[in-house]
N, C-alpha and C. Protein backbone atom coordinates (compact mmCIF):
# COMPACT_ATOMS: atom_id res chain seq x y z
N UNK A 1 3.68 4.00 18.31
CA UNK A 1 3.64 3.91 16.87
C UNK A 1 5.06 4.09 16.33
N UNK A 2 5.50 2.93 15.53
CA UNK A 2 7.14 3.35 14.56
C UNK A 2 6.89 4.85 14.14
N UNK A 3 8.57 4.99 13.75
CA UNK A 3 8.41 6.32 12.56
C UNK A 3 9.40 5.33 11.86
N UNK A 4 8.82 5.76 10.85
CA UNK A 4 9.39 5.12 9.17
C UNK A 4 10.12 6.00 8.77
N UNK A 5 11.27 6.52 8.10
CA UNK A 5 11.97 7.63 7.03
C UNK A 5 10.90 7.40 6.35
N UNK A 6 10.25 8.24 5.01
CA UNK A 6 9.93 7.99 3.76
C UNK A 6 9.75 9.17 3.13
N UNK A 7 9.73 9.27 1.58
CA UNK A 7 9.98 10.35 0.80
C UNK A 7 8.50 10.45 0.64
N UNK A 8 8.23 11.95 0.47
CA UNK A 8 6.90 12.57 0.49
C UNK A 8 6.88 12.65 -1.99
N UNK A 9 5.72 12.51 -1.95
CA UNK A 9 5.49 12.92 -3.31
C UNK A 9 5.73 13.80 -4.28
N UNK A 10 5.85 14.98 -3.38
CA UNK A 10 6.34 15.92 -4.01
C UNK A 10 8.36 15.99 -4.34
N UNK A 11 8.88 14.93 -3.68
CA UNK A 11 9.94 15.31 -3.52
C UNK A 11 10.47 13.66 -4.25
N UNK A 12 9.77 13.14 -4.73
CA UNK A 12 10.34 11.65 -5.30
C UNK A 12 10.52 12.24 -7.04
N UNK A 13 11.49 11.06 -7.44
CA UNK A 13 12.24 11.69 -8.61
C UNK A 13 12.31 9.84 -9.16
N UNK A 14 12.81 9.72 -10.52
CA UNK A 14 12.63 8.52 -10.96
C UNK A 14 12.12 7.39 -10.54
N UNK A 15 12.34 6.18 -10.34
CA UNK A 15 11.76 5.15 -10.49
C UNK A 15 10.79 5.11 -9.42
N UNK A 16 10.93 6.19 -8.30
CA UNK A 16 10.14 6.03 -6.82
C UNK A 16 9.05 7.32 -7.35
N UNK A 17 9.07 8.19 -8.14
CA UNK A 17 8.57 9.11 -8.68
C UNK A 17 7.14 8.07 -9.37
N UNK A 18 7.59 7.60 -10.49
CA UNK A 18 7.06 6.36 -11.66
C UNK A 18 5.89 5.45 -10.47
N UNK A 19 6.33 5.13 -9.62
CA UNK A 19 5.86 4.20 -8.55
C UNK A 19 4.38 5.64 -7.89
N UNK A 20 4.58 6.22 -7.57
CA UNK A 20 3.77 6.71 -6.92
C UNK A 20 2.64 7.15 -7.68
N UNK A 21 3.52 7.68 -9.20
CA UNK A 21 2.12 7.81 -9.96
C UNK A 21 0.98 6.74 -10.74
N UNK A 22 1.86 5.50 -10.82
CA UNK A 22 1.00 4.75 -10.86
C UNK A 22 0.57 3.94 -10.09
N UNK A 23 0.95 3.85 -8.58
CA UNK A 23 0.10 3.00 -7.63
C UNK A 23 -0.45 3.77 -6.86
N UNK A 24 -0.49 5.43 -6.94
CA UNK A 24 -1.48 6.38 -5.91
C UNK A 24 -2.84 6.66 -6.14
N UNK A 25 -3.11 7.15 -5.74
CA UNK A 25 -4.58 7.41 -5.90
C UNK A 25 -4.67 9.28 -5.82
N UNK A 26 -6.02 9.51 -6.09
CA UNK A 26 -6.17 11.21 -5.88
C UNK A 26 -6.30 11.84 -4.71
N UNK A 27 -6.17 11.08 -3.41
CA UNK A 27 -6.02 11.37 -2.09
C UNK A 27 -3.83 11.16 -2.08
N UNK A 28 -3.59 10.67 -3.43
CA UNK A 28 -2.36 10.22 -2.55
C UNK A 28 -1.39 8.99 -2.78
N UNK A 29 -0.39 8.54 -2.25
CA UNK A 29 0.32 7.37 -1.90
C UNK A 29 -0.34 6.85 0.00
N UNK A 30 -1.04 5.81 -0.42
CA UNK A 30 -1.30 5.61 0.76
C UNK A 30 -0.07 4.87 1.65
N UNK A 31 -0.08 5.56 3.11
CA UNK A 31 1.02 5.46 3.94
C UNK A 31 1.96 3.81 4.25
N UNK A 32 0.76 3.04 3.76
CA UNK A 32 1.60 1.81 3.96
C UNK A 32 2.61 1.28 2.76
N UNK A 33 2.35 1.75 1.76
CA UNK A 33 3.28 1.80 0.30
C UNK A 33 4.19 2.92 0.70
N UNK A 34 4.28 4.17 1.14
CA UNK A 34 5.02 4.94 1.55
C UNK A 34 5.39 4.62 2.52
N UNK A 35 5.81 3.84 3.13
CA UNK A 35 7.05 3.50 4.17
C UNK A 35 8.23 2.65 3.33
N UNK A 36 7.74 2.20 2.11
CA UNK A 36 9.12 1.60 1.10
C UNK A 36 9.44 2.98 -0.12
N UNK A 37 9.32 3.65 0.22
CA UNK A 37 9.97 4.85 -1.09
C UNK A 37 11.24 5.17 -0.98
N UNK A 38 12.12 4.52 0.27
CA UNK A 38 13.57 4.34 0.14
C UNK A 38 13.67 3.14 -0.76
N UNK A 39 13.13 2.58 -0.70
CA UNK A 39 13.26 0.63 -1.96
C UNK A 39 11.98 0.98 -2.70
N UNK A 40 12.30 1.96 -3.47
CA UNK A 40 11.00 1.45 -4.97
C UNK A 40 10.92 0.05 -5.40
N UNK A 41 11.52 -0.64 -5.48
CA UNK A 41 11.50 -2.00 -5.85
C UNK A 41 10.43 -3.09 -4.87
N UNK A 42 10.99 -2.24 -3.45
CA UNK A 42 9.95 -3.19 -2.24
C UNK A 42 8.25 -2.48 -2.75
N UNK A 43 8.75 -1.44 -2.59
CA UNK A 43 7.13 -0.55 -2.85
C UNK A 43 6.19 -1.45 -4.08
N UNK A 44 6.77 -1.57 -4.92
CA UNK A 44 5.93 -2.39 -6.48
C UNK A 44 6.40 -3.83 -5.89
N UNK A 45 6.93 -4.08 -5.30
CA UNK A 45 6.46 -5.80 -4.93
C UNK A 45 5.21 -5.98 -3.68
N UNK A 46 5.33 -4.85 -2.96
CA UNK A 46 4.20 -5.19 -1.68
C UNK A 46 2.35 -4.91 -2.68
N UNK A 47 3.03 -3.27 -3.45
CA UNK A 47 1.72 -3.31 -4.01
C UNK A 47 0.73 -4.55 -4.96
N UNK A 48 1.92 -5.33 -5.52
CA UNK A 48 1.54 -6.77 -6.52
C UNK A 48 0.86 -7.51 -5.57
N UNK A 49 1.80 -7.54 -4.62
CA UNK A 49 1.46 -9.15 -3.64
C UNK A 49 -0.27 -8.53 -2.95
N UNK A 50 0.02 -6.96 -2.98
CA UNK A 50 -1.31 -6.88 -1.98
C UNK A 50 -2.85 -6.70 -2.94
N UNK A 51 -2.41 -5.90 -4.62
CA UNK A 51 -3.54 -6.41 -5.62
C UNK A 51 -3.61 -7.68 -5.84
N UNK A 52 -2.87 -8.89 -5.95
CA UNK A 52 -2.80 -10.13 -6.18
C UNK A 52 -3.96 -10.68 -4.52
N UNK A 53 -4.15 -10.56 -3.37
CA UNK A 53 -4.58 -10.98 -2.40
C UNK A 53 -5.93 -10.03 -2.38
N UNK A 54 -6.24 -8.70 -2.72
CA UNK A 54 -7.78 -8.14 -2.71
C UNK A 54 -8.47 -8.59 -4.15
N UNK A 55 -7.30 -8.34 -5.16
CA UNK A 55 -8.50 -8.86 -6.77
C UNK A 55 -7.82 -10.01 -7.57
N UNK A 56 -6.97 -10.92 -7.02
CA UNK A 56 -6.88 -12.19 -7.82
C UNK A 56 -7.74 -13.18 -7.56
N UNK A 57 -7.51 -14.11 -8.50
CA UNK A 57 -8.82 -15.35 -8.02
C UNK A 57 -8.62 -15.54 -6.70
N UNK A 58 -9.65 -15.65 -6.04
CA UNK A 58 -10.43 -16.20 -4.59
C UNK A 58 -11.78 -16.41 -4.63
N UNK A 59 -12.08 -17.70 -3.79
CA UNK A 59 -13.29 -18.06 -3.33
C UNK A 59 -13.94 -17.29 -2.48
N UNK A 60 -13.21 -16.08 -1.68
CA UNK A 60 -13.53 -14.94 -1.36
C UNK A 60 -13.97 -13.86 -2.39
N UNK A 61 -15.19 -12.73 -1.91
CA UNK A 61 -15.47 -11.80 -2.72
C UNK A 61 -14.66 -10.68 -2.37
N UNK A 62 -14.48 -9.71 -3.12
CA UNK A 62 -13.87 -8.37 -2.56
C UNK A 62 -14.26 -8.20 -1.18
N UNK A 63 -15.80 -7.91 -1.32
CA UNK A 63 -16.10 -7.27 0.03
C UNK A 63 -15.62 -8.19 1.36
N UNK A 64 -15.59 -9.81 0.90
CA UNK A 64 -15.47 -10.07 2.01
C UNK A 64 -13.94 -10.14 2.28
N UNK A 65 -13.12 -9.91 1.65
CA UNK A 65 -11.47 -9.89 1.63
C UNK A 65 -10.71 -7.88 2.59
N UNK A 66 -11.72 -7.26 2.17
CA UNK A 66 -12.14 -6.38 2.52
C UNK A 66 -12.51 -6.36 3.86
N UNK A 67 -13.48 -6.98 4.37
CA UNK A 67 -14.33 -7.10 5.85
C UNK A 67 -12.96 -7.52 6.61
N UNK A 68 -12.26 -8.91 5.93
CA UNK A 68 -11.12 -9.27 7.15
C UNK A 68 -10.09 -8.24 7.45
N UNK A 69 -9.62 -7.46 6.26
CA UNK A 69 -8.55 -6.50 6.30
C UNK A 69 -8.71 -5.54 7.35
N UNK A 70 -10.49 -4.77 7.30
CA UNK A 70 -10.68 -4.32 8.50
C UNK A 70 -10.57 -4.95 9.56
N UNK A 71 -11.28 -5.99 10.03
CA UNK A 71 -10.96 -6.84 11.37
C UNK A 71 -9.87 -6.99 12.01
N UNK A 72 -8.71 -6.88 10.90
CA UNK A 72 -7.49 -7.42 11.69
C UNK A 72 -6.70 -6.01 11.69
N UNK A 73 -6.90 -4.70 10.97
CA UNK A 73 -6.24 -3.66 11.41
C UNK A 73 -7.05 -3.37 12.51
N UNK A 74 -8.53 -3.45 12.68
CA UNK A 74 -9.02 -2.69 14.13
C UNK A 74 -8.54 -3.78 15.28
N UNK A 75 -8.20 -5.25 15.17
CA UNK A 75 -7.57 -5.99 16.04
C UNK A 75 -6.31 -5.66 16.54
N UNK A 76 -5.35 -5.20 15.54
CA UNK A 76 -3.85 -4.68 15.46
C UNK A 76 -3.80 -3.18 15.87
N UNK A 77 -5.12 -2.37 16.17
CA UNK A 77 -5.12 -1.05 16.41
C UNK A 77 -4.50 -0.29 15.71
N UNK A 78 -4.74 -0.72 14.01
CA UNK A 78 -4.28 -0.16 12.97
C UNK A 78 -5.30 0.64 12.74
N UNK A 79 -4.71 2.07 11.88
CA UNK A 79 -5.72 2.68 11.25
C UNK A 79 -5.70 2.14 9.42
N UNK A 80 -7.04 1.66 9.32
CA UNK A 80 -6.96 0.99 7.96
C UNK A 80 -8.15 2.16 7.07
């Protein structure tokens, strides 16, 4: 498994600060957005591109956009 640098939540300060509180959740910054908190800028472009691919128009439903995401992290021996 990589190790990533990345700044923990408690310790982010402006624009990477701004970023966490509005793309985290109450468990958190989930770890795959936290591997860009050295590039706040990458962090709010992966999160767009990745709400744009689970809730923009598709002929896919959530759940089933959802079902593949699992498939291919348990394929990749990701924890998703």
């Amino acid at each position: 498994m990589p190790w990533i640098e990345w700044i923990e939540e408690k310790a982010a300060t402006g624009r990477l600060k701004e970023s966490y509180e509005r793309y985290g959740t109450r468990r958190g910054m989930d770890h795959i957005l936290k591997i860009h908190s050295l590039n706040p800028r990458s962090l709010e472009d992966h999160y767009r591109l990745y709400a744009h691919l689970m809730r923009g128009p598709s002929e896919l439903s959530r759940a089933d956009r959802e079902m593949i995401a699992v498939v291919v992290s348990k394929t990749n021996d990701c924890l998703y």
